[in-house]
PDB file of N, CA and C in Angstrom:
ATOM      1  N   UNK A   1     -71.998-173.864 -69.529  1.00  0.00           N
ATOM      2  CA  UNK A   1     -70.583-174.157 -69.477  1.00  0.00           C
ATOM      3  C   UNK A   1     -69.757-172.942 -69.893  1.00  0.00           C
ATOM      4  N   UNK A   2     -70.415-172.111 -71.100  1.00  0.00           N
ATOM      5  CA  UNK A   2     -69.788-170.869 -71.625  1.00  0.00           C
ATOM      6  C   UNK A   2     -69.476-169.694 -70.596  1.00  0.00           C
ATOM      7  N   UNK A   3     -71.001-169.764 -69.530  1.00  0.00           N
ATOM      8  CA  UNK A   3     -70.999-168.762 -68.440  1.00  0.00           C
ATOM      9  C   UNK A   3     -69.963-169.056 -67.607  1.00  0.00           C
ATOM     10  N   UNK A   4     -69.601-170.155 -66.802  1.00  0.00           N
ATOM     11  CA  UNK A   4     -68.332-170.368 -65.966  1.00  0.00           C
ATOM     12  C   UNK A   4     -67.337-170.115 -66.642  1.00  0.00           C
ATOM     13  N   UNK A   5     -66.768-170.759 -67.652  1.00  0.00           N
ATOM     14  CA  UNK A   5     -65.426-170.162 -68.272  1.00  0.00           C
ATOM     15  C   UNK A   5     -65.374-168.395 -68.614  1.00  0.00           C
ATOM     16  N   UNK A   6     -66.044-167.742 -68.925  1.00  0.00           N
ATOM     17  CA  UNK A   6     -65.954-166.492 -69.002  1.00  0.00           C
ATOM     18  C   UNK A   6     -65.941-165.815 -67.546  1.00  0.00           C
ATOM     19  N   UNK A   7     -66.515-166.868 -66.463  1.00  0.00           N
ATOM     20  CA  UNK A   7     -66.367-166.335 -65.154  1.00  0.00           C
ATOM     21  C   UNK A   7     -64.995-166.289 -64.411  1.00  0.00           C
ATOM     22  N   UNK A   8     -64.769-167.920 -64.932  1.00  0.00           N
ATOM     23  CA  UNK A   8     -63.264-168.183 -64.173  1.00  0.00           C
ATOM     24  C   UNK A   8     -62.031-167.333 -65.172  1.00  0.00           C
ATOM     25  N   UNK A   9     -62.081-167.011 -66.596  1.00  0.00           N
ATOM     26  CA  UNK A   9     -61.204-166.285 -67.111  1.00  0.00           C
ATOM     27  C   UNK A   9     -61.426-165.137 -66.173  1.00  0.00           C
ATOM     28  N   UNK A  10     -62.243-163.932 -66.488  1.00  0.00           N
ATOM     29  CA  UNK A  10     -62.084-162.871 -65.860  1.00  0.00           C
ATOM     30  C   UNK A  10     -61.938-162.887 -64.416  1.00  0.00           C
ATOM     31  N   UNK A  11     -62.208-163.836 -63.568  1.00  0.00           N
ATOM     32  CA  UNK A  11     -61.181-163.924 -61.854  1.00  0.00           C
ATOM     33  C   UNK A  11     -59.862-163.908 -62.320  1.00  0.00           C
ATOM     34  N   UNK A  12     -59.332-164.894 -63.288  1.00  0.00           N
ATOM     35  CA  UNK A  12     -58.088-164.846 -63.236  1.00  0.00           C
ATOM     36  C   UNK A  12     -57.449-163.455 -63.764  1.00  0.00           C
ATOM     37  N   UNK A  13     -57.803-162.960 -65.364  1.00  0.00           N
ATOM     38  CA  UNK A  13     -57.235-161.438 -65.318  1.00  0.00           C
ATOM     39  C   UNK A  13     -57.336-160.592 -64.536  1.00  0.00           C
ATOM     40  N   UNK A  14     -58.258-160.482 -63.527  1.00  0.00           N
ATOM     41  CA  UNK A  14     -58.715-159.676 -62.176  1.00  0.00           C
ATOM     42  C   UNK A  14     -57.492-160.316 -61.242  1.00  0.00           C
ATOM     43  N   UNK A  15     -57.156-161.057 -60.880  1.00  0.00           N
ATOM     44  CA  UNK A  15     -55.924-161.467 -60.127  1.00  0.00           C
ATOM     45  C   UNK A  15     -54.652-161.333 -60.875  1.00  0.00           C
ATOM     46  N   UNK A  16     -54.906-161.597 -62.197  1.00  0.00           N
ATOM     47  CA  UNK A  16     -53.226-161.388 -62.336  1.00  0.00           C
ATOM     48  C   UNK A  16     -52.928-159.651 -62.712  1.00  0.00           C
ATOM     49  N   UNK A  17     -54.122-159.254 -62.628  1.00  0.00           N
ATOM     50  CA  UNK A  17     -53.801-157.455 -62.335  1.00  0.00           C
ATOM     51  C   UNK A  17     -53.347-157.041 -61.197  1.00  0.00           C
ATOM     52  N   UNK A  18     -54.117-157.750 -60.337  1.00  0.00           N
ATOM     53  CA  UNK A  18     -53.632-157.467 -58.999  1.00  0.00           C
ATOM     54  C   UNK A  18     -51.746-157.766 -58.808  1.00  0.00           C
ATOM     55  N   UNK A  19     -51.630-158.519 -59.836  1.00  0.00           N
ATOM     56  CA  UNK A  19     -50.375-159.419 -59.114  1.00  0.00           C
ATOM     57  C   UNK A  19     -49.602-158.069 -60.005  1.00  0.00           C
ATOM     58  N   UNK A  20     -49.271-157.341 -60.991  1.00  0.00           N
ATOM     59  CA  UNK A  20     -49.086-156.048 -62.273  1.00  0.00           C
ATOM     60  C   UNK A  20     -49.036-155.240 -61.395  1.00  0.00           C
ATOM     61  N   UNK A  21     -50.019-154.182 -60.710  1.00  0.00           N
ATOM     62  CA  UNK A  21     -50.075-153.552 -60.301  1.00  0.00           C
ATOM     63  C   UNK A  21     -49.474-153.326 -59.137  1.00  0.00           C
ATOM     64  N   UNK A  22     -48.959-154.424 -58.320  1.00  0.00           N
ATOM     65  CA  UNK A  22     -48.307-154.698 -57.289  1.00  0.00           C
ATOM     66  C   UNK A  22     -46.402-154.570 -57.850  1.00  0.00           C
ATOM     67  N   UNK A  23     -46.539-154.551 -59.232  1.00  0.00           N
ATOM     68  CA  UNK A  23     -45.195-154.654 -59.610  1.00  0.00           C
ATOM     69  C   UNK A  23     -45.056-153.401 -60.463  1.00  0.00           C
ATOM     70  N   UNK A  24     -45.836-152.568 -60.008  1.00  0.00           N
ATOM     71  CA  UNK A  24     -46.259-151.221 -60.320  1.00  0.00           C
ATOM     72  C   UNK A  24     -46.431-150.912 -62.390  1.00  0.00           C
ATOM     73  N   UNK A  25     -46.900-151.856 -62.541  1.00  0.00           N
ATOM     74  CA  UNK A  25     -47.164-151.600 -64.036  1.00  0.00           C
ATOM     75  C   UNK A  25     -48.268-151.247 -64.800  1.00  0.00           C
ATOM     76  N   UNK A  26     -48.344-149.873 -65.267  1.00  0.00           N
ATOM     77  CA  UNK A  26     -49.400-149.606 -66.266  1.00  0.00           C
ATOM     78  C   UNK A  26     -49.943-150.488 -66.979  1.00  0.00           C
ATOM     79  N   UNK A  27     -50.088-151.635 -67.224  1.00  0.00           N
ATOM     80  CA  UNK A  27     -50.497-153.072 -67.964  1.00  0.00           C
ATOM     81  C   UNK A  27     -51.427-153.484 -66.668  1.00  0.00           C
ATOM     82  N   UNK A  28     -51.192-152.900 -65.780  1.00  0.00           N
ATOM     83  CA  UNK A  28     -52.500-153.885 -64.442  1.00  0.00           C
ATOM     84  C   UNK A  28     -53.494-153.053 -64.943  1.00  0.00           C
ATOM     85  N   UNK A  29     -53.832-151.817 -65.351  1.00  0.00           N
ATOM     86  CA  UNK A  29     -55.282-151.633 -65.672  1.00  0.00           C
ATOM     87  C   UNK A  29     -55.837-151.857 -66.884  1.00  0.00           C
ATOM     88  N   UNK A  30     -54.731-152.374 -67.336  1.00  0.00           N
ATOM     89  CA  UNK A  30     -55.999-152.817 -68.895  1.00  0.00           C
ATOM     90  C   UNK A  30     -55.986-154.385 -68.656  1.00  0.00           C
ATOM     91  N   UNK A  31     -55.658-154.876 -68.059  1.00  0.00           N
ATOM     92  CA  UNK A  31     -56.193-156.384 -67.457  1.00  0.00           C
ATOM     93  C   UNK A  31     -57.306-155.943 -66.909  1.00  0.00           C
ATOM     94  N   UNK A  32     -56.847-155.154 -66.179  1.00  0.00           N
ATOM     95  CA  UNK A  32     -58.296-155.373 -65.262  1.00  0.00           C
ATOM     96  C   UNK A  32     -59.732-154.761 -65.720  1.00  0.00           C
ATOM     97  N   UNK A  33     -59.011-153.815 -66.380  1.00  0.00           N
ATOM     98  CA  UNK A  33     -60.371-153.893 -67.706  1.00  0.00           C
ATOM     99  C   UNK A  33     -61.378-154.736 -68.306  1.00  0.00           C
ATOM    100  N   UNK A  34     -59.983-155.805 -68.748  1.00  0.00           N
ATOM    101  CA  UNK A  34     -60.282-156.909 -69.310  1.00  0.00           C
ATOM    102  C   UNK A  34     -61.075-157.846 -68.372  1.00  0.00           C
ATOM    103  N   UNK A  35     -60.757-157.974 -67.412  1.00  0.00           N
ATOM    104  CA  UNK A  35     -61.059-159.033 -66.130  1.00  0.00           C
ATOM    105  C   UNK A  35     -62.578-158.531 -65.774  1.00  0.00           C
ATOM    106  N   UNK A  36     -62.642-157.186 -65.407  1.00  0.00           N
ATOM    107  CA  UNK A  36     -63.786-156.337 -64.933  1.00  0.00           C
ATOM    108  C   UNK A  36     -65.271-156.357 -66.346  1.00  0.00           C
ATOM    109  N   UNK A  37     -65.003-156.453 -67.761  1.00  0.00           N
ATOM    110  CA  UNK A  37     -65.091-156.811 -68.799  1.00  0.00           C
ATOM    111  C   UNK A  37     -66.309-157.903 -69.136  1.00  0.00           C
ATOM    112  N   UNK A  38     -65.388-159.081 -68.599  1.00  0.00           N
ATOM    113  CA  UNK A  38     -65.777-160.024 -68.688  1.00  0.00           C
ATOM    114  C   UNK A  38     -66.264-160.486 -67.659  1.00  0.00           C
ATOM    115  N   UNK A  39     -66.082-159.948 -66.128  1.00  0.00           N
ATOM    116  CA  UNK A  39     -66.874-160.405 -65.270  1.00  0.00           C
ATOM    117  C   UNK A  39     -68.344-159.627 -65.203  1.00  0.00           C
ATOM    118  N   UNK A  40     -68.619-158.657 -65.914  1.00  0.00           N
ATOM    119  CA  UNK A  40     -69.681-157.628 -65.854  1.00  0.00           C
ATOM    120  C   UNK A  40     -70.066-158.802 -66.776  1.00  0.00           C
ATOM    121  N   UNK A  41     -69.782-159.486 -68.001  1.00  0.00           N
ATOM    122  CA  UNK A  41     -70.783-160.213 -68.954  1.00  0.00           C
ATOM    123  C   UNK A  41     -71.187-161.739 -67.721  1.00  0.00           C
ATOM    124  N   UNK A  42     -70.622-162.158 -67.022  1.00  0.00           N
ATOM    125  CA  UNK A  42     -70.912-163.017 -66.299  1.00  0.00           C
ATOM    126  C   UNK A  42     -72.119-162.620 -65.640  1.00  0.00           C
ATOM    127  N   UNK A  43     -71.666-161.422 -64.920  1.00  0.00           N
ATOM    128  CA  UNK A  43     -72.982-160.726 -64.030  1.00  0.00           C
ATOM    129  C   UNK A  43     -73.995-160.799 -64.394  1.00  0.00           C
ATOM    130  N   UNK A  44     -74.018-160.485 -65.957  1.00  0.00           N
ATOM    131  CA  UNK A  44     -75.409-160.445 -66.518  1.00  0.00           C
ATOM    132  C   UNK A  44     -75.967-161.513 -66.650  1.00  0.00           C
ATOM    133  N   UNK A  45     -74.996-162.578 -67.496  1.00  0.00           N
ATOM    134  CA  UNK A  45     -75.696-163.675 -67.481  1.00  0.00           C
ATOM    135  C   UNK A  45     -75.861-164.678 -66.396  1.00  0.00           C
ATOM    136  N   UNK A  46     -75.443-164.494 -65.555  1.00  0.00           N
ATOM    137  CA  UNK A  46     -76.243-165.010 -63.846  1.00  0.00           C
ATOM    138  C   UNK A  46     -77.162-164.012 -63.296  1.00  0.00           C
ATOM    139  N   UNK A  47     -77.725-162.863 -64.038  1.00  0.00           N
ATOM    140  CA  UNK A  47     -78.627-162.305 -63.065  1.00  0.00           C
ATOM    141  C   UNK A  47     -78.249-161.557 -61.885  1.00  0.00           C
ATOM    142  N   UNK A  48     -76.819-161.141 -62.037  1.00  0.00           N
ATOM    143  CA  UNK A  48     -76.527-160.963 -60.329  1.00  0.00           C
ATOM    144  C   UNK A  48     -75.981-159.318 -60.479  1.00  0.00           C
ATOM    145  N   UNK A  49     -77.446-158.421 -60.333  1.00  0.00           N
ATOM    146  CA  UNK A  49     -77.148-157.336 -61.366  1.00  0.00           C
ATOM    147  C   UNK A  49     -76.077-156.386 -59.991  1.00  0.00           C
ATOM    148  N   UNK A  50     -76.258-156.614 -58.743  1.00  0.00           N
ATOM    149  CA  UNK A  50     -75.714-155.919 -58.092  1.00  0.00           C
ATOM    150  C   UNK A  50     -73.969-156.187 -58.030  1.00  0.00           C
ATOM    151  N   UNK A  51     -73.501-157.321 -58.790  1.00  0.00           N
ATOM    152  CA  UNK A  51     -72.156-157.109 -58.939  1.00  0.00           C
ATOM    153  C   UNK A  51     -72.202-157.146 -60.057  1.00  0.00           C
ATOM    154  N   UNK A  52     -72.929-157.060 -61.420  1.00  0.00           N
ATOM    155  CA  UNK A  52     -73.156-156.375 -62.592  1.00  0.00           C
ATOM    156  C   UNK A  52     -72.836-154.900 -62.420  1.00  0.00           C
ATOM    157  N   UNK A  53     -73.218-154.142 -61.263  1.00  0.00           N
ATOM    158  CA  UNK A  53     -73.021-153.191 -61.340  1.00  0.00           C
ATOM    159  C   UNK A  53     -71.684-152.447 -60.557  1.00  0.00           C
ATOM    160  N   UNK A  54     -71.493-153.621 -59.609  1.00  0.00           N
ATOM    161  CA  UNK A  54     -69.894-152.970 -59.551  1.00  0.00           C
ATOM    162  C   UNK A  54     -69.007-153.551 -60.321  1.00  0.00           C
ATOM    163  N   UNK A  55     -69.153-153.929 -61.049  1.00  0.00           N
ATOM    164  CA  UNK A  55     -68.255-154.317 -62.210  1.00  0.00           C
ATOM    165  C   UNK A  55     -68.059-153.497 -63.380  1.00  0.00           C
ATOM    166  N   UNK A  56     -69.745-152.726 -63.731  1.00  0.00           N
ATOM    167  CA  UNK A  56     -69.425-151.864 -64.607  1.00  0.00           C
ATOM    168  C   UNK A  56     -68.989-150.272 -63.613  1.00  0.00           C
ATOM    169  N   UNK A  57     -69.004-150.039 -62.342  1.00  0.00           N
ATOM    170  CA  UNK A  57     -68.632-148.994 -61.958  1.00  0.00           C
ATOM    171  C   UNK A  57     -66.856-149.462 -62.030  1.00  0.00           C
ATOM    172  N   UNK A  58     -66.215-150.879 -61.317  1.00  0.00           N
ATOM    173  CA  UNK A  58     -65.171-150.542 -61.453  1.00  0.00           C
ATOM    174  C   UNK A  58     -64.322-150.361 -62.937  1.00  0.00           C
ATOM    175  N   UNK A  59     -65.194-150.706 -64.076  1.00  0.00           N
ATOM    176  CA  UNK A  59     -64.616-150.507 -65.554  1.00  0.00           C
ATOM    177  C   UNK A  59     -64.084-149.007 -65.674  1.00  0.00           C
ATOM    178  N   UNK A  60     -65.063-148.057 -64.974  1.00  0.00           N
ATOM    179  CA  UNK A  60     -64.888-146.726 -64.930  1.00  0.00           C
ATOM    180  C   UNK A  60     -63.087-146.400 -64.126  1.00  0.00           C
ATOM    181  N   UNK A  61     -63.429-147.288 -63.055  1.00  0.00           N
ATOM    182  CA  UNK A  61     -62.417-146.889 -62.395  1.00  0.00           C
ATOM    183  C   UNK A  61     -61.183-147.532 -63.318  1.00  0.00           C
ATOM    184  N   UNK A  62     -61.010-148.365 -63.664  1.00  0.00           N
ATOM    185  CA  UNK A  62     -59.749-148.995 -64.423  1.00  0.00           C
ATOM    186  C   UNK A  62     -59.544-147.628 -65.656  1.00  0.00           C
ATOM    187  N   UNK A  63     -60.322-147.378 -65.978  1.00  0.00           N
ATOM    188  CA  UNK A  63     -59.886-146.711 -67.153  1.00  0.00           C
ATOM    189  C   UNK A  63     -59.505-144.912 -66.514  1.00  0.00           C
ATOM    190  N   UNK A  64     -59.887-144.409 -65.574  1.00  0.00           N
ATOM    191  CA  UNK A  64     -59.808-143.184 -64.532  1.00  0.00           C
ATOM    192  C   UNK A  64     -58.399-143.917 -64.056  1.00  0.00           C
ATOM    193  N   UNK A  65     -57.958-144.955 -63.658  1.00  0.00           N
ATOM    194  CA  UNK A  65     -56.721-145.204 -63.028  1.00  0.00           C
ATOM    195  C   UNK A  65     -55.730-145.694 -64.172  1.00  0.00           C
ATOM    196  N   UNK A  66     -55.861-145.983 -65.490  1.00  0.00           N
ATOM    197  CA  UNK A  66     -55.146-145.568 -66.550  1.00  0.00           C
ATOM    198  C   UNK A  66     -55.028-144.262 -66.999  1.00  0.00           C
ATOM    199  N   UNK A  67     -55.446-143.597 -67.013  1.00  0.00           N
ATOM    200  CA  UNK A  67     -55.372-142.235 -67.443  1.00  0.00           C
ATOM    201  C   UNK A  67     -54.541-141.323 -66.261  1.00  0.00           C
ATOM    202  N   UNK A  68     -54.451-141.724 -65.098  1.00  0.00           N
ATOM    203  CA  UNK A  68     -53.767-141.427 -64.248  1.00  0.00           C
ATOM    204  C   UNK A  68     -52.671-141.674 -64.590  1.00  0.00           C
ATOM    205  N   UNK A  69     -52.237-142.685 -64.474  1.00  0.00           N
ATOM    206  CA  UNK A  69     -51.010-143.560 -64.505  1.00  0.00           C
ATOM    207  C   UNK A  69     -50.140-143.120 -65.591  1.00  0.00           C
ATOM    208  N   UNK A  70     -50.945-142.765 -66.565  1.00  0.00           N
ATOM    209  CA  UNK A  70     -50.279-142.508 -67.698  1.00  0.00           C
ATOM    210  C   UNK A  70     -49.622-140.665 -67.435  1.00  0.00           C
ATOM    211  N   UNK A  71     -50.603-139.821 -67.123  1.00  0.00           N
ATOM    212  CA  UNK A  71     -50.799-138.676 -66.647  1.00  0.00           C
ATOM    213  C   UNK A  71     -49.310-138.390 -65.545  1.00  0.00           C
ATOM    214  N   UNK A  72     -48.744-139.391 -64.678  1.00  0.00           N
ATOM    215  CA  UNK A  72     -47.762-139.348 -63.757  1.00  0.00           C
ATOM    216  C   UNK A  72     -46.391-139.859 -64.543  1.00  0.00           C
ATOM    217  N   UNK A  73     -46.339-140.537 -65.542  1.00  0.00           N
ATOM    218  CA  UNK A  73     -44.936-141.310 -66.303  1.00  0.00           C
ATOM    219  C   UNK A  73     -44.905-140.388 -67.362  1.00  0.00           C
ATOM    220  N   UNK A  74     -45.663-139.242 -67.259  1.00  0.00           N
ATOM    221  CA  UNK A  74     -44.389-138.166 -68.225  1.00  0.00           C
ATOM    222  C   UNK A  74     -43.818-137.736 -67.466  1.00  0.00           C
TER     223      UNK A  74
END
């Protein structure tokens, strides 16, 4: 029961980044951090290492696209 709720939370911070980032706000990548986060702990605990692993590649990218972001608003 613990594994689905940590699944369905992180879809939803993964969507409501999407919905941030669309409203161009530096706050969509640390959701999606968060979202990416917690869906990598899902991954694991379903076994499903091949989106285990794009989950921990896109963690990389959230935090490479914060550092950007931040890098362009000085």
């Amino acid at each position: 029961m613990m594994v689905n709720f940590i699944g369905w939370t992180g879809t939803s911070f993964i969507l409501f980044g999407y919905y941030l980032n669309a409203k161009q706000s530096v706050t969509s990548w640390i959701v999606w951090f968060l979202g990416n986060m917690l869906m990598l702990i899902y991954s694991i605990c379903i076994v499903a290492w091949p989106q285990a692993a794009l989950n921990a590649a896109l963690l990389g990218l959230n935090v490479y696209g914060y550092i950007e972001w931040q890098k362009n608003r000085t």
